[in-house]
Protein backbone atom coordinates (compact mmCIF):
# COMPACT_ATOMS: atom_id res chain seq x y z
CA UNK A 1 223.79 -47.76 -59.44
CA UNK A 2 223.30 -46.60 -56.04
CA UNK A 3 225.83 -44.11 -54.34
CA UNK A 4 225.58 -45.84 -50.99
CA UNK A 5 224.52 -49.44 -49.43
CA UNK A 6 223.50 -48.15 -46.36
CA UNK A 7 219.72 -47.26 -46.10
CA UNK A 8 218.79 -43.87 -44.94
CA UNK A 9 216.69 -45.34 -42.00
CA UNK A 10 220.10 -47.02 -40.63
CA UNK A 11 222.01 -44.01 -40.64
CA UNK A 12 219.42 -42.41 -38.67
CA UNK A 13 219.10 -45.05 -36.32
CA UNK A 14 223.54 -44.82 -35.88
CA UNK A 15 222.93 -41.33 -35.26
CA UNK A 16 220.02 -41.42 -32.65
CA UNK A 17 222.25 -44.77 -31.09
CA UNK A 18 224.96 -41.94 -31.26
CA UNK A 19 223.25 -39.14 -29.30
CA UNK A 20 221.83 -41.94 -26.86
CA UNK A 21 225.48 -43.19 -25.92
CA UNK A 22 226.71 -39.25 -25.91
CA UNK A 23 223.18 -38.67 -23.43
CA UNK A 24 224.46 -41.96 -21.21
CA UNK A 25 228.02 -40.59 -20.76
CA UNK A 26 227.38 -37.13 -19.65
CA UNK A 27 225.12 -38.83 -17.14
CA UNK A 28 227.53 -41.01 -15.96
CA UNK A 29 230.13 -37.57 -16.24
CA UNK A 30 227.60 -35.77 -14.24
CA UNK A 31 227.05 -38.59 -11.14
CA UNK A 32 231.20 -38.97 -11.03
CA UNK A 33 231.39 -34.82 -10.65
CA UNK A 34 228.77 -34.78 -7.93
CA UNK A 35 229.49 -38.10 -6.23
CA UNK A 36 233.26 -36.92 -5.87
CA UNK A 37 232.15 -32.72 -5.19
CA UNK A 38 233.81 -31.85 -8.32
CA UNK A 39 233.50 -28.51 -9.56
CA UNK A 40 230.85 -28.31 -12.42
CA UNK A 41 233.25 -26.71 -14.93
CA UNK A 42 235.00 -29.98 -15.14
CA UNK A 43 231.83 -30.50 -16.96
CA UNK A 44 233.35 -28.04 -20.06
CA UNK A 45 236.86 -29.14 -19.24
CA UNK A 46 236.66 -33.20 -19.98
CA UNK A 47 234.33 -32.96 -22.77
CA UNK A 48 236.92 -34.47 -24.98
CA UNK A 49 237.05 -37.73 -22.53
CA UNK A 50 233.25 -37.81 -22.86
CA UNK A 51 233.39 -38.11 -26.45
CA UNK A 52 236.33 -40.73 -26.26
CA UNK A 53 233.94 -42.50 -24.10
CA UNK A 54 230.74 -41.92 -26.28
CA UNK A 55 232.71 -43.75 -28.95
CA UNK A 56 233.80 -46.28 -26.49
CA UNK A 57 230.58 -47.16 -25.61
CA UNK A 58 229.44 -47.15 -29.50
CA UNK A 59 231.70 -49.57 -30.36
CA UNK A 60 230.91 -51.90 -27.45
CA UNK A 61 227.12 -51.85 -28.60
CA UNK A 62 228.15 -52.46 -31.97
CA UNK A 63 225.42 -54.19 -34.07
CA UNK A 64 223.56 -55.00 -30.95
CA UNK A 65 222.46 -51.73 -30.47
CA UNK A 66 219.34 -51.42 -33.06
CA UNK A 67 218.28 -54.55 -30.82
CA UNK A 68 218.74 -53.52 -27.37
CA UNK A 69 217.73 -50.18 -27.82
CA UNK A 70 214.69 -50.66 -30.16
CA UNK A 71 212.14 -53.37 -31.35
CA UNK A 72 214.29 -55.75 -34.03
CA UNK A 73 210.52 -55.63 -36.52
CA UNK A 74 211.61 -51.59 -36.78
CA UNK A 75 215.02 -51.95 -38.45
């Protein structure tokens, strides 16, 4: 019996769908702190509402994001 119904090649593609939504936020992070002349160690200091919005973002994708971000054939 296997230990676990998810493939190896989907975990990999939640984490890279992961670091992709974590990329996207700091972006967005990074255009508010110079659109607004924000000092850059708000950068450090709001990391944790970064991650609350990486996850944010996650869920939102959902199962659609294998297909938006990638060809559906490579899943």
């Amino acid at each position: 019996m296997k230990d676990t119904i998810v493939t190896a090649r989907r975990k990999k593609i939640e984490l890279i769908t992961l670091l992709v939504c974590f990329v996207v936020s700091n972006l967005i992070h990074l255009y508010a702190i110079i659109a607004y002349h924000a000092p850059f160690t708000e950068m450090i200091t709001s990391i944790f509402y970064i991650i609350i919005f990486t996850f944010c973002a996650l869920c939102l994708l959902g199962d659609f994001a294998p297909f938006i971000l990638w060809n559906a054939s490579t899943i």
